[in-house]
PDB file of N, CA and C in Angstrom:
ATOM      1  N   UNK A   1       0.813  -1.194   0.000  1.00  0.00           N
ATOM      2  CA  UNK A   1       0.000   0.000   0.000  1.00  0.00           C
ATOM      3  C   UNK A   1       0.853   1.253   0.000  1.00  0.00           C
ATOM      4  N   UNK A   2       1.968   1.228   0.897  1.00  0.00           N
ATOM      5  CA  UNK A   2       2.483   2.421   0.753  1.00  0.00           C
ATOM      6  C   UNK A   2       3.605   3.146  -0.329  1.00  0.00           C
ATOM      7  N   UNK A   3       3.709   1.302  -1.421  1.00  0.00           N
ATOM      8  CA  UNK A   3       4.257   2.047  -2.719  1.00  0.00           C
ATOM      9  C   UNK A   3       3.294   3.088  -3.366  1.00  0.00           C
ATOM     10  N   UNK A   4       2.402   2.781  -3.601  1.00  0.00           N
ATOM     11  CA  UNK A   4       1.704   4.100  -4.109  1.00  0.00           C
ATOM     12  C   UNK A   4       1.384   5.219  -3.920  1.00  0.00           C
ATOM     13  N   UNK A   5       1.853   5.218  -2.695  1.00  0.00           N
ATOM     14  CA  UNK A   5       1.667   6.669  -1.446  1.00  0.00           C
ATOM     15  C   UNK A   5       2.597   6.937  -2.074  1.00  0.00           C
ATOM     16  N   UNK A   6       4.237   6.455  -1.995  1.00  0.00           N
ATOM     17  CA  UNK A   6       5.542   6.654  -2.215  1.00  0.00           C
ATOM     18  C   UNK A   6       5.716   6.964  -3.586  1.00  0.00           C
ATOM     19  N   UNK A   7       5.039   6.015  -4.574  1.00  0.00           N
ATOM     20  CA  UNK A   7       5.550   6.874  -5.988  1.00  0.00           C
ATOM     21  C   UNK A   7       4.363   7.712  -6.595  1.00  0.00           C
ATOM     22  N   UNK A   8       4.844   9.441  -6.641  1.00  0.00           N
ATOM     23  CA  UNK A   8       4.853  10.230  -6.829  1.00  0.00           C
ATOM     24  C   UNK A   8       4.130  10.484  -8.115  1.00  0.00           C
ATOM     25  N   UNK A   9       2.963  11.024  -8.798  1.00  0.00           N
ATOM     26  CA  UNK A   9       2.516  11.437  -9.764  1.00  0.00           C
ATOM     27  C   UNK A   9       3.585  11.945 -10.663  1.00  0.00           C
ATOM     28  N   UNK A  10       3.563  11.946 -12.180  1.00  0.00           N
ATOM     29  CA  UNK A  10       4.432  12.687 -12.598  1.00  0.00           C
ATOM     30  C   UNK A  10       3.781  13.761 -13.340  1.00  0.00           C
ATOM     31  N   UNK A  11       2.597  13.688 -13.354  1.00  0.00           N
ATOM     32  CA  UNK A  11       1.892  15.109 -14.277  1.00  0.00           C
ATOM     33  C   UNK A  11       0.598  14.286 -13.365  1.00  0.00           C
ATOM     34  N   UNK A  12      -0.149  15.977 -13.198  1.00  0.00           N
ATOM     35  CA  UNK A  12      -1.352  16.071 -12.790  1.00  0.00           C
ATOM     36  C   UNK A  12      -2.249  16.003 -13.805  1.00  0.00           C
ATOM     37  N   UNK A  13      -3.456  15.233 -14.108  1.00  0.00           N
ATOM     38  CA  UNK A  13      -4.325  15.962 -15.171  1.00  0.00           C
ATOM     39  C   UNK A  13      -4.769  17.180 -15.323  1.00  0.00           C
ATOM     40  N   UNK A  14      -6.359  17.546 -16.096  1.00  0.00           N
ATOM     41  CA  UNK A  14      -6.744  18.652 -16.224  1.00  0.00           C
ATOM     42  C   UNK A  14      -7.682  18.859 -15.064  1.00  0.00           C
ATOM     43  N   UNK A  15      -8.093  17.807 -14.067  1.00  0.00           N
ATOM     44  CA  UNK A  15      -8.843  17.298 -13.019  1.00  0.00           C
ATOM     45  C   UNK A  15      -8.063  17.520 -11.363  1.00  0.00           C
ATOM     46  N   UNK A  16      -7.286  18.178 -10.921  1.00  0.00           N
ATOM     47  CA  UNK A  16      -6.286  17.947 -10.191  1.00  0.00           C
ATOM     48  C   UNK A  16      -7.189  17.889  -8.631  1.00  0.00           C
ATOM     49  N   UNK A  17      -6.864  16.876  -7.637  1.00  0.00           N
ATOM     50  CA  UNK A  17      -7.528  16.811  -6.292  1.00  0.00           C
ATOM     51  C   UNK A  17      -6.928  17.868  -5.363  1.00  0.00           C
ATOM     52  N   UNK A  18      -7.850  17.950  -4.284  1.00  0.00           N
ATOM     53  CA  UNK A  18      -7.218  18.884  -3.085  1.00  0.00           C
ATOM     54  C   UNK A  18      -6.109  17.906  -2.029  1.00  0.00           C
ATOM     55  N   UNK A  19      -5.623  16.456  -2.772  1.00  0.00           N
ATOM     56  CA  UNK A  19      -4.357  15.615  -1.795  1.00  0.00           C
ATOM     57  C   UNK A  19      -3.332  16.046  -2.579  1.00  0.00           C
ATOM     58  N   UNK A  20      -1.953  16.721  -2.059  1.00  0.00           N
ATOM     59  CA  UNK A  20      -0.951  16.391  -2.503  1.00  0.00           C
ATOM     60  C   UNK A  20       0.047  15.467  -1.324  1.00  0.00           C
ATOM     61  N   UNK A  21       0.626  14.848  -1.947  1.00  0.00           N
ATOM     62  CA  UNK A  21       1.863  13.754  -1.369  1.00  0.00           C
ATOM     63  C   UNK A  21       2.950  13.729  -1.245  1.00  0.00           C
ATOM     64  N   UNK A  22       3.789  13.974  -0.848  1.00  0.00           N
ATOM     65  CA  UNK A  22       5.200  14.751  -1.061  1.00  0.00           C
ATOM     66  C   UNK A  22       5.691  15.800  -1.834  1.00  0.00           C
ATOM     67  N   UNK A  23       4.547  16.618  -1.591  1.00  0.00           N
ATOM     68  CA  UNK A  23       4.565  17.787  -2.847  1.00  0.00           C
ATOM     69  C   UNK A  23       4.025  17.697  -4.207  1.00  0.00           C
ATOM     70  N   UNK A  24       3.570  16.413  -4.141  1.00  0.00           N
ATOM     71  CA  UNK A  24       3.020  16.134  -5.765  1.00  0.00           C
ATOM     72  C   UNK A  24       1.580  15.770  -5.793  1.00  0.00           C
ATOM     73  N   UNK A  25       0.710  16.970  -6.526  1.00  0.00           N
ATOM     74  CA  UNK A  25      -0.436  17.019  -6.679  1.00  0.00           C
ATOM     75  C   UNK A  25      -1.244  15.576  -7.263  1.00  0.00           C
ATOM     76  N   UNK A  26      -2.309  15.193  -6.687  1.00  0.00           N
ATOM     77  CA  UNK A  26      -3.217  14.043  -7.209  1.00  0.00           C
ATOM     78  C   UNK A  26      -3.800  14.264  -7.809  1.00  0.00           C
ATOM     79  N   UNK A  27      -4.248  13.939  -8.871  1.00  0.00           N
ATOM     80  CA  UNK A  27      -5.625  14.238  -9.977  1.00  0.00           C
ATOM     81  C   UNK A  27      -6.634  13.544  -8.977  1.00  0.00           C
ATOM     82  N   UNK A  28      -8.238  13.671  -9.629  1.00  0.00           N
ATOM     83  CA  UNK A  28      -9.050  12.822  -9.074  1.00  0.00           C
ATOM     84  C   UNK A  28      -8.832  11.527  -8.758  1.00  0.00           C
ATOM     85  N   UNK A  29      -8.536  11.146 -10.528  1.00  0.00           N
ATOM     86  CA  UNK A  29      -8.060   9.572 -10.749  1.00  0.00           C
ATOM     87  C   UNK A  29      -7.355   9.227 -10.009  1.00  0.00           C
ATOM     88  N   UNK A  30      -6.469   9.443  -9.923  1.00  0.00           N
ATOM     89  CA  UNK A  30      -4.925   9.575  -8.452  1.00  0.00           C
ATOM     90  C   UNK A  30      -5.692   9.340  -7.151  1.00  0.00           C
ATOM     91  N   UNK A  31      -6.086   9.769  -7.136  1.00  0.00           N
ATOM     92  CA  UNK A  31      -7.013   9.778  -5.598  1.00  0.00           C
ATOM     93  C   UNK A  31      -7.770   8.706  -5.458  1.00  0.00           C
ATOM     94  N   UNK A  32      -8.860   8.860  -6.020  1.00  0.00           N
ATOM     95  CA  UNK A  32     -10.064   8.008  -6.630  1.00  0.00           C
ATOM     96  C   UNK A  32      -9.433   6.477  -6.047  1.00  0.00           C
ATOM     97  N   UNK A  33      -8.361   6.154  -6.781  1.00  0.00           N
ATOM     98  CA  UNK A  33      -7.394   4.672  -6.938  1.00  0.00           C
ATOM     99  C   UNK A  33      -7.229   4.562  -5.337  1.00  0.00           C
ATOM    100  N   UNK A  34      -6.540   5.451  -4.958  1.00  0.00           N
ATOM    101  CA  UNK A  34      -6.034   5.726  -4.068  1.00  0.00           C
ATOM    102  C   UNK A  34      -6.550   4.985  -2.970  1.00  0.00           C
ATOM    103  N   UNK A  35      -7.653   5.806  -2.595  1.00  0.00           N
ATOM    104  CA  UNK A  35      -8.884   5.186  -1.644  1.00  0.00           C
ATOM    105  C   UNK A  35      -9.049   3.616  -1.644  1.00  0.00           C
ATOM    106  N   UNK A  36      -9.656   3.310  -3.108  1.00  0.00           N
ATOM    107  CA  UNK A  36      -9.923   2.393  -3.008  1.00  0.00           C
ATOM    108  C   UNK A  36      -8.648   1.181  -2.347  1.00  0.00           C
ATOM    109  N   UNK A  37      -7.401   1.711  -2.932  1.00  0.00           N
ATOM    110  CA  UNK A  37      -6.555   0.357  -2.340  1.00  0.00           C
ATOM    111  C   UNK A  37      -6.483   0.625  -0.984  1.00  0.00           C
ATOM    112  N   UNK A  38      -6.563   1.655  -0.597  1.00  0.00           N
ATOM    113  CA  UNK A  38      -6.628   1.744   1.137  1.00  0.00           C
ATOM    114  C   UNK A  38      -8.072   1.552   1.803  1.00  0.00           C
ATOM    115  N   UNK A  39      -8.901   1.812   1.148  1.00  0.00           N
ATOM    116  CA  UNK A  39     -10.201   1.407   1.665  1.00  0.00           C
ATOM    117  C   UNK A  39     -10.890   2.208   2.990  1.00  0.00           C
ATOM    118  N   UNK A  40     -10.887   3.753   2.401  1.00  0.00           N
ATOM    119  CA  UNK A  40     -10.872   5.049   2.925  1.00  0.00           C
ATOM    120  C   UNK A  40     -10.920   6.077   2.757  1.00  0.00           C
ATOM    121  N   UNK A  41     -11.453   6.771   2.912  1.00  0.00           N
ATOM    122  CA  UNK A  41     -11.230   8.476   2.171  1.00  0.00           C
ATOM    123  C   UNK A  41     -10.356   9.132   2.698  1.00  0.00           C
ATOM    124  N   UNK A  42      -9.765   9.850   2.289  1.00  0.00           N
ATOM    125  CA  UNK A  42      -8.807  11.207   2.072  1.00  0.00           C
ATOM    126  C   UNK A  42      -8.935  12.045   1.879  1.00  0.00           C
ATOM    127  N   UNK A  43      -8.751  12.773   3.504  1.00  0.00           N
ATOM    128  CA  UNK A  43      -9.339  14.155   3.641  1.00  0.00           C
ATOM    129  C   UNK A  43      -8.270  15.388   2.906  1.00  0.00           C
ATOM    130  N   UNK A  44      -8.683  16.270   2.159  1.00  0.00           N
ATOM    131  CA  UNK A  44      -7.960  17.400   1.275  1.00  0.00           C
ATOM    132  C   UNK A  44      -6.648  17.692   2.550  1.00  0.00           C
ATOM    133  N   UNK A  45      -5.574  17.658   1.886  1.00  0.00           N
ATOM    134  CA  UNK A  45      -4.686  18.214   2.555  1.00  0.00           C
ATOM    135  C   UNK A  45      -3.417  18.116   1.775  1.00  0.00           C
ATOM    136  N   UNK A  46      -2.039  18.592   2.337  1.00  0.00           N
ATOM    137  CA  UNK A  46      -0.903  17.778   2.231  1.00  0.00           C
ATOM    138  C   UNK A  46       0.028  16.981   2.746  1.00  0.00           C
ATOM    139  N   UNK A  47      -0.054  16.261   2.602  1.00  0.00           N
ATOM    140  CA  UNK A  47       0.413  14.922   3.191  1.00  0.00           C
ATOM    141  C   UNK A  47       2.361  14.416   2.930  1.00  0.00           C
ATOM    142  N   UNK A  48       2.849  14.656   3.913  1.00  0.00           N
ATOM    143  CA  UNK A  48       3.804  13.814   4.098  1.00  0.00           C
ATOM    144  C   UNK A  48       4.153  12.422   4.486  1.00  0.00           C
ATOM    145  N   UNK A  49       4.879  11.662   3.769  1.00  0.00           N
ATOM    146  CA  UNK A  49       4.478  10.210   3.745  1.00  0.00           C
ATOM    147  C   UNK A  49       6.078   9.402   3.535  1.00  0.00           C
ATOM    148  N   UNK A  50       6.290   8.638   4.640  1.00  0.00           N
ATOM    149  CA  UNK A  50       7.860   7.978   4.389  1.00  0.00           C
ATOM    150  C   UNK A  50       7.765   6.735   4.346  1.00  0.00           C
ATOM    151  N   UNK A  51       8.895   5.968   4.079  1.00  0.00           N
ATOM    152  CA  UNK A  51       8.812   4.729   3.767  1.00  0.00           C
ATOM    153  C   UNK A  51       8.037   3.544   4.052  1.00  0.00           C
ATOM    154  N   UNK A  52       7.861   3.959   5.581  1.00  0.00           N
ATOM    155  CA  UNK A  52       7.427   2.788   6.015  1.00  0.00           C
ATOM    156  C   UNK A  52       5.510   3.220   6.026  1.00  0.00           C
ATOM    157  N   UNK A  53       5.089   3.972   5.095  1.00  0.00           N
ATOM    158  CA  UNK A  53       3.807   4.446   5.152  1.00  0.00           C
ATOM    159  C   UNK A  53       3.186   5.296   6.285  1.00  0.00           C
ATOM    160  N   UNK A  54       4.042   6.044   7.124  1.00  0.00           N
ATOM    161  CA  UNK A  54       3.453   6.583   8.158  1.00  0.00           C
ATOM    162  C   UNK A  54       3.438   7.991   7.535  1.00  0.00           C
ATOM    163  N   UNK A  55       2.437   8.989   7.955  1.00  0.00           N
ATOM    164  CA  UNK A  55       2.499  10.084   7.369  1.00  0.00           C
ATOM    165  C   UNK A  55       1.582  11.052   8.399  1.00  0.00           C
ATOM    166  N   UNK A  56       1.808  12.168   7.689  1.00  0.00           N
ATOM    167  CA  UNK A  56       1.636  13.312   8.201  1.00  0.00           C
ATOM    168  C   UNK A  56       0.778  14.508   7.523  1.00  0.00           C
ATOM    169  N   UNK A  57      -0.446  14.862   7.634  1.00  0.00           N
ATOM    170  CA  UNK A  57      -1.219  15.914   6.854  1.00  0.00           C
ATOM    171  C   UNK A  57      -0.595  17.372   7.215  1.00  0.00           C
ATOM    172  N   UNK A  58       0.307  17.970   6.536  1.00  0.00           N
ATOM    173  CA  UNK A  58       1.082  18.828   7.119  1.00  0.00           C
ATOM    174  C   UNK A  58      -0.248  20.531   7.122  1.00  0.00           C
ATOM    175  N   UNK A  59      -1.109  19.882   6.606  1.00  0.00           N
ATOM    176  CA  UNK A  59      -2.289  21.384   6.921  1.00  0.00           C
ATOM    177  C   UNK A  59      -3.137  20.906   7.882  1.00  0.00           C
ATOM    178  N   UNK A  60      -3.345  19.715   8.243  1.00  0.00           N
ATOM    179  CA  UNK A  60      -4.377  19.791   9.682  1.00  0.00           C
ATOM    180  C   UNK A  60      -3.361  19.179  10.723  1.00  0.00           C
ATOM    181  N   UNK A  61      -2.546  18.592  10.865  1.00  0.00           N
ATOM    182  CA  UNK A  61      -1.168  18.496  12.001  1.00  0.00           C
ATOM    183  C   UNK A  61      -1.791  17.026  12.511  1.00  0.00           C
ATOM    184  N   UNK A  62      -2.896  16.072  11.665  1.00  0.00           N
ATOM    185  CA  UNK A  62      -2.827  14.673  11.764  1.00  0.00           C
ATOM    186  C   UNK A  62      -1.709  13.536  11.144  1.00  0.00           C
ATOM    187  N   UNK A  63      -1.808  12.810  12.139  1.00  0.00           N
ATOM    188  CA  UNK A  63      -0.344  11.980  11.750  1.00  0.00           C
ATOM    189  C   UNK A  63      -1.404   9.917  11.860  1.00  0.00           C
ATOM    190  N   UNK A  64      -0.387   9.316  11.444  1.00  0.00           N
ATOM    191  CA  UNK A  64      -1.070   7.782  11.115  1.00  0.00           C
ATOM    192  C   UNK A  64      -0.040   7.116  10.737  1.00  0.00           C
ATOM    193  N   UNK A  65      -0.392   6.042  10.476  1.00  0.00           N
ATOM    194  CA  UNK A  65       0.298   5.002   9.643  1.00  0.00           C
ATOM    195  C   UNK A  65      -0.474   4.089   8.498  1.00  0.00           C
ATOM    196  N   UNK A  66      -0.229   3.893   7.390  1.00  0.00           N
ATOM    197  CA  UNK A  66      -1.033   2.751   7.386  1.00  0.00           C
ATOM    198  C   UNK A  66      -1.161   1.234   7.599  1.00  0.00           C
ATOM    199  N   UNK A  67      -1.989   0.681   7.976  1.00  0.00           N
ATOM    200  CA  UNK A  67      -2.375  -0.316   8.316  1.00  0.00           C
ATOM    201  C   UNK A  67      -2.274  -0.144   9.910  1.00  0.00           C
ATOM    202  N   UNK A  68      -2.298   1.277  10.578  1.00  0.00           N
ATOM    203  CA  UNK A  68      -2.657   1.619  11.817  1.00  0.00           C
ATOM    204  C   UNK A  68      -3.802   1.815  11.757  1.00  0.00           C
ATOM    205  N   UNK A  69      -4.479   1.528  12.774  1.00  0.00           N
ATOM    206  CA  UNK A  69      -5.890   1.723  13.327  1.00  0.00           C
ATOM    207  C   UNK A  69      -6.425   3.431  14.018  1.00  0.00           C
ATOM    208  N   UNK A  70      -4.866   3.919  14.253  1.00  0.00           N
ATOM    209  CA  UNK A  70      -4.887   5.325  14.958  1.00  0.00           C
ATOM    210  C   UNK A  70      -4.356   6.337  14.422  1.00  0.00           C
ATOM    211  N   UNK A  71      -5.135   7.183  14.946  1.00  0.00           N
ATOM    212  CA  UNK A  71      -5.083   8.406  14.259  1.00  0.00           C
ATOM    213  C   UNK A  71      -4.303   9.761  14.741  1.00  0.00           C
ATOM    214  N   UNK A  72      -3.645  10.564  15.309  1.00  0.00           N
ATOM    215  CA  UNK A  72      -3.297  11.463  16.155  1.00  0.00           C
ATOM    216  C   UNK A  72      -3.535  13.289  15.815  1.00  0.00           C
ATOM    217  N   UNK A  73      -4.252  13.763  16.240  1.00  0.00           N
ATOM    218  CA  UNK A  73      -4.442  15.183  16.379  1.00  0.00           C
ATOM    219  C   UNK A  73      -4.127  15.890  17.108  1.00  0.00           C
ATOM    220  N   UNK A  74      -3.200  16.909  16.433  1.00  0.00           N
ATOM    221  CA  UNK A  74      -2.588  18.184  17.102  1.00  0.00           C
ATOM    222  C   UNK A  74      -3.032  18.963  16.544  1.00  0.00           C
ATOM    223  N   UNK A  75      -3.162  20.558  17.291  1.00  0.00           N
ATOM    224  CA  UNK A  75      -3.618  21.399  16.778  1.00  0.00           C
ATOM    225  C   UNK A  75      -3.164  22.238  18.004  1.00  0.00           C
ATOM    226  N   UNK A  76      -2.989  23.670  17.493  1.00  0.00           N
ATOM    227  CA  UNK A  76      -2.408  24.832  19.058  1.00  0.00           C
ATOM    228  C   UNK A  76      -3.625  24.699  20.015  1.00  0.00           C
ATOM    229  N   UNK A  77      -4.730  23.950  20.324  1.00  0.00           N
ATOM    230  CA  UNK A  77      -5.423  24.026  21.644  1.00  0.00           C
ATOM    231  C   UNK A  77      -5.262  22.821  22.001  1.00  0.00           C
ATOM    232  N   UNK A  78      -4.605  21.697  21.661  1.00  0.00           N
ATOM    233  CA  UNK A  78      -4.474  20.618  22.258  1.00  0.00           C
ATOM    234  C   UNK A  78      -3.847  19.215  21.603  1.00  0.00           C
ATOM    235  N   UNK A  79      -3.980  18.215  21.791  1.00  0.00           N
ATOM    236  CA  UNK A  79      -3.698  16.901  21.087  1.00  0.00           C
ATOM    237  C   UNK A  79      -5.201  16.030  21.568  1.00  0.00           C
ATOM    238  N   UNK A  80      -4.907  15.049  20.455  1.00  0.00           N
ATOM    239  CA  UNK A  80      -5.975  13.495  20.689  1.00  0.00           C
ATOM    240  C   UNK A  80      -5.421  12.825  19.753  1.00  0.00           C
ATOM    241  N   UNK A  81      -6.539  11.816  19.482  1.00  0.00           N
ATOM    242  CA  UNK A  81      -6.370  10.456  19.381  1.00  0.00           C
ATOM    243  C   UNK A  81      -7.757   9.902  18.864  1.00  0.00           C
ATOM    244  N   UNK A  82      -7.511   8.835  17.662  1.00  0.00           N
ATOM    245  CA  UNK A  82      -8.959   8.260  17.436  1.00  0.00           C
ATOM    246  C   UNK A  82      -8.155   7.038  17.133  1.00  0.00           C
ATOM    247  N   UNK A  83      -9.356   5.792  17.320  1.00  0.00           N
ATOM    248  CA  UNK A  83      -8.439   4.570  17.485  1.00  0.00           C
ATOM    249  C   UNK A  83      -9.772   3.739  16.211  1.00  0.00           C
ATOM    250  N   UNK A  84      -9.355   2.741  15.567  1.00  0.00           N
ATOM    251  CA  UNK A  84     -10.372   1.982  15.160  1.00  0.00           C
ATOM    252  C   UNK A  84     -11.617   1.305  15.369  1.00  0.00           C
ATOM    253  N   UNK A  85     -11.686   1.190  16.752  1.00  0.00           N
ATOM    254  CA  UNK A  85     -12.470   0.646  17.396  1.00  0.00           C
ATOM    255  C   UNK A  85     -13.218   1.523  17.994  1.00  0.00           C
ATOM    256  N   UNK A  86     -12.904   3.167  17.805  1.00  0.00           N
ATOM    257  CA  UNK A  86     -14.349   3.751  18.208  1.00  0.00           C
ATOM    258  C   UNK A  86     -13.830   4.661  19.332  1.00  0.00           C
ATOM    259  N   UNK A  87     -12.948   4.192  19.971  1.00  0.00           N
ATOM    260  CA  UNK A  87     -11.985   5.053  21.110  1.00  0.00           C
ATOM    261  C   UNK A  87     -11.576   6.451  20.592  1.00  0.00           C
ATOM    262  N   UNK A  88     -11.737   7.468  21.701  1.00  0.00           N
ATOM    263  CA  UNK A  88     -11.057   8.380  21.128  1.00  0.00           C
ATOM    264  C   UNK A  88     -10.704   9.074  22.808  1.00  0.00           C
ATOM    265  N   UNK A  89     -10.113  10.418  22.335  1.00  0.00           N
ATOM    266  CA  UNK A  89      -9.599  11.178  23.860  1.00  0.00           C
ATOM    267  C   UNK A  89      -8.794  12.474  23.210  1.00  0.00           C
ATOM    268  N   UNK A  90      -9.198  13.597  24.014  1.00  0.00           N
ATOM    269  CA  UNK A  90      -8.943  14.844  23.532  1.00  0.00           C
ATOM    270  C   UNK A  90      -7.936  15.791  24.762  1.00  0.00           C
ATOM    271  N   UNK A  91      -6.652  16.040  24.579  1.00  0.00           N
ATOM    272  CA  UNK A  91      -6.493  17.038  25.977  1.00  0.00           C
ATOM    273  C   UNK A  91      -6.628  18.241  25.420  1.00  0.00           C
ATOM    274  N   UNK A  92      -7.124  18.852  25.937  1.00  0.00           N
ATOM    275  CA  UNK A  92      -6.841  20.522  26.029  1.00  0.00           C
ATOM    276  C   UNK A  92      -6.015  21.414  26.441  1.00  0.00           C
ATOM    277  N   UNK A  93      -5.170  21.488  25.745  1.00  0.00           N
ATOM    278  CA  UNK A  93      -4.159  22.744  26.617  1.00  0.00           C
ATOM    279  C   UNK A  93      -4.788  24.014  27.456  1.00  0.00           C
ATOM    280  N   UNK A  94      -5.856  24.673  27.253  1.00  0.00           N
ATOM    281  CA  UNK A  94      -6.340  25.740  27.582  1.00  0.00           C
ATOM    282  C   UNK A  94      -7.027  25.637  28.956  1.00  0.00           C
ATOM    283  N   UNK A  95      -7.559  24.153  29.319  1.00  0.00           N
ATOM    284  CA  UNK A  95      -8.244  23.996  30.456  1.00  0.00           C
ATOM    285  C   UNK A  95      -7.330  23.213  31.043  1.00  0.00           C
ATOM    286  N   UNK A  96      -6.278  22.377  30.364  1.00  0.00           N
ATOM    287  CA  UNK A  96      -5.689  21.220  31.623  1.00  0.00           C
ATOM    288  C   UNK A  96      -6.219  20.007  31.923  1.00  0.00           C
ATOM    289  N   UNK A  97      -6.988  19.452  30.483  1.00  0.00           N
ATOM    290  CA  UNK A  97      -7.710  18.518  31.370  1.00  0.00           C
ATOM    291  C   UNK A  97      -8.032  17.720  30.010  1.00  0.00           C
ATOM    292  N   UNK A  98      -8.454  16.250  29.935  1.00  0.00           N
ATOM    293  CA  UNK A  98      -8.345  15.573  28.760  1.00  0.00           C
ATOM    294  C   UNK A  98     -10.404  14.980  29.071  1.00  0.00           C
ATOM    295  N   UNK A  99     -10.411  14.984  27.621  1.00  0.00           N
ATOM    296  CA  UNK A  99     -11.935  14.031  27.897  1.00  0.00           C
ATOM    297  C   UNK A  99     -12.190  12.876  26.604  1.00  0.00           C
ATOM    298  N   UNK A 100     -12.569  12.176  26.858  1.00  0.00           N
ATOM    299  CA  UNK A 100     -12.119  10.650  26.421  1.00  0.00           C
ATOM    300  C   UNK A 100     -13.692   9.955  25.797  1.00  0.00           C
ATOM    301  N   UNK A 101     -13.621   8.836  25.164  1.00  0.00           N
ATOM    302  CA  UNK A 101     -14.336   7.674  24.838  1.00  0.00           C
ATOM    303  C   UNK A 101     -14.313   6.668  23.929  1.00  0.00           C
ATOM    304  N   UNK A 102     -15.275   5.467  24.578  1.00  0.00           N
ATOM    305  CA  UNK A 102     -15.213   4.339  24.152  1.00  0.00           C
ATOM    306  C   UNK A 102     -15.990   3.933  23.245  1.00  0.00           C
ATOM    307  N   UNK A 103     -15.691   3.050  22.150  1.00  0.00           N
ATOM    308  CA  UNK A 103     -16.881   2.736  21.152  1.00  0.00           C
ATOM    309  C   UNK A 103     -18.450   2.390  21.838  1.00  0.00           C
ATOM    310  N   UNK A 104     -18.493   1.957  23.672  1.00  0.00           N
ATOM    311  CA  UNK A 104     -19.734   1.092  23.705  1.00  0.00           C
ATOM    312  C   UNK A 104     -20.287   2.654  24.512  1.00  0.00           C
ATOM    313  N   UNK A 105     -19.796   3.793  24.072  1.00  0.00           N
ATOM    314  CA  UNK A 105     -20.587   5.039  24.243  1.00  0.00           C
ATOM    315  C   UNK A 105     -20.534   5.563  25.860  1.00  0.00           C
ATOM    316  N   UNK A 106     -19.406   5.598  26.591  1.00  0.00           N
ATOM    317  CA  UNK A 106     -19.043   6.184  27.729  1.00  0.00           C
ATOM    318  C   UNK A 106     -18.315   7.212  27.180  1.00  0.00           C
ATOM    319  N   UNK A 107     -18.279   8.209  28.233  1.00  0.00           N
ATOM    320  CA  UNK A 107     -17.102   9.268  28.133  1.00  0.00           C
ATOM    321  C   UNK A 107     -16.820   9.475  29.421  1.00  0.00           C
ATOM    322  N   UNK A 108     -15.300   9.905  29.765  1.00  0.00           N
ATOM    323  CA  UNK A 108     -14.664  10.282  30.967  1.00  0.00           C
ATOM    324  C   UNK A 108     -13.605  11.676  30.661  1.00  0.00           C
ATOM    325  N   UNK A 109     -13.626  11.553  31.324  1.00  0.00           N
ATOM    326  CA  UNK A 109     -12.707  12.840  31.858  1.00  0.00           C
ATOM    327  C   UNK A 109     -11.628  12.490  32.891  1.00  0.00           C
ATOM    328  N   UNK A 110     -10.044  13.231  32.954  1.00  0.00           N
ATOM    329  CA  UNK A 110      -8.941  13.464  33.379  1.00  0.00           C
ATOM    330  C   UNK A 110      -9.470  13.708  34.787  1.00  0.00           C
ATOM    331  N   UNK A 111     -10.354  14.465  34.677  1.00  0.00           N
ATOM    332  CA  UNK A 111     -10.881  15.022  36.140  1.00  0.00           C
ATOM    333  C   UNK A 111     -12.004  14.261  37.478  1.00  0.00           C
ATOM    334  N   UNK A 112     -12.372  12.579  36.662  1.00  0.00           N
ATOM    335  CA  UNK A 112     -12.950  12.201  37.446  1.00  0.00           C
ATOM    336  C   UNK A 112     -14.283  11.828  36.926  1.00  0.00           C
ATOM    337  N   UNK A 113     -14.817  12.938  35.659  1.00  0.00           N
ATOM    338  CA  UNK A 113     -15.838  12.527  36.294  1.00  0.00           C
ATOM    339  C   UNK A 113     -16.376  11.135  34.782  1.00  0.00           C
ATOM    340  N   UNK A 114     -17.341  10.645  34.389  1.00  0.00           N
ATOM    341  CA  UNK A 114     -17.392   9.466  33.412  1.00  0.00           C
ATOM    342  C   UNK A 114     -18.664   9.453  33.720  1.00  0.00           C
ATOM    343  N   UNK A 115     -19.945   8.777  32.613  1.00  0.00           N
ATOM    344  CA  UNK A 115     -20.955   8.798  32.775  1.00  0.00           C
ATOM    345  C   UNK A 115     -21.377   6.730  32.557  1.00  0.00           C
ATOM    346  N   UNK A 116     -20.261   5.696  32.679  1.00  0.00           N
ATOM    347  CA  UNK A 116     -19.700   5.053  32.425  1.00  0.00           C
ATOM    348  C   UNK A 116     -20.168   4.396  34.342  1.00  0.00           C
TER     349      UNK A 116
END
């Protein structure tokens, strides 16, 4: 999967997508393919991507791997996390405090409290 991440478009069509990949713009088609061998959509961005398929959307500051299940979000108010199974968890820099959940629909909090 991640040869195709890795080799690089060499001309864009007249169709060009909002993914580029190491600097190199995707056409639809490009994309389109794309998905399907990963079995996923691809959110508009640009994407940095190294050998071993782990990469980096260098306009929303999400990072992955593929054939990882997880996801990681940074952004200047905080970091998280989304996992395959439905898990996720958010800290906040601004409050100090993280809030969390599980696919079977709990949420908790850093602070105690969980409805769980």
């Amino acid at each position: 999967m991640a040869v195709l991440l890795l080799s690089a478009p060499a001309r864009v069509e007249a169709n060009p997508s909002h993914v580029a990949i190491n600097g190199q713009l995707l056409s639809q088609e490009e994309l389109w393919a794309l998905q399907m061998q990963l079995g996923t959509a691809i959110a508009p961005g640009h994407y940095l991507v190294d050998e071993r398929g782990c990469w980096m959307n260098i306009t929303s500051g999400q990072t992955g791997c593929i054939g990882s299940q997880t996801t990681h979000h940074f952004s200047r108010y905080g970091s998280g996390e989304r996992t395959g199974d439905g898990s996720w968890n958010h800290y906040s820099n601004y409050s100090g405090t993280g809030v969390g959940g599980t696919s079977d629909g709990c949420i908790y909090t850093t602070v105690g409290w969980s409805n769980c």
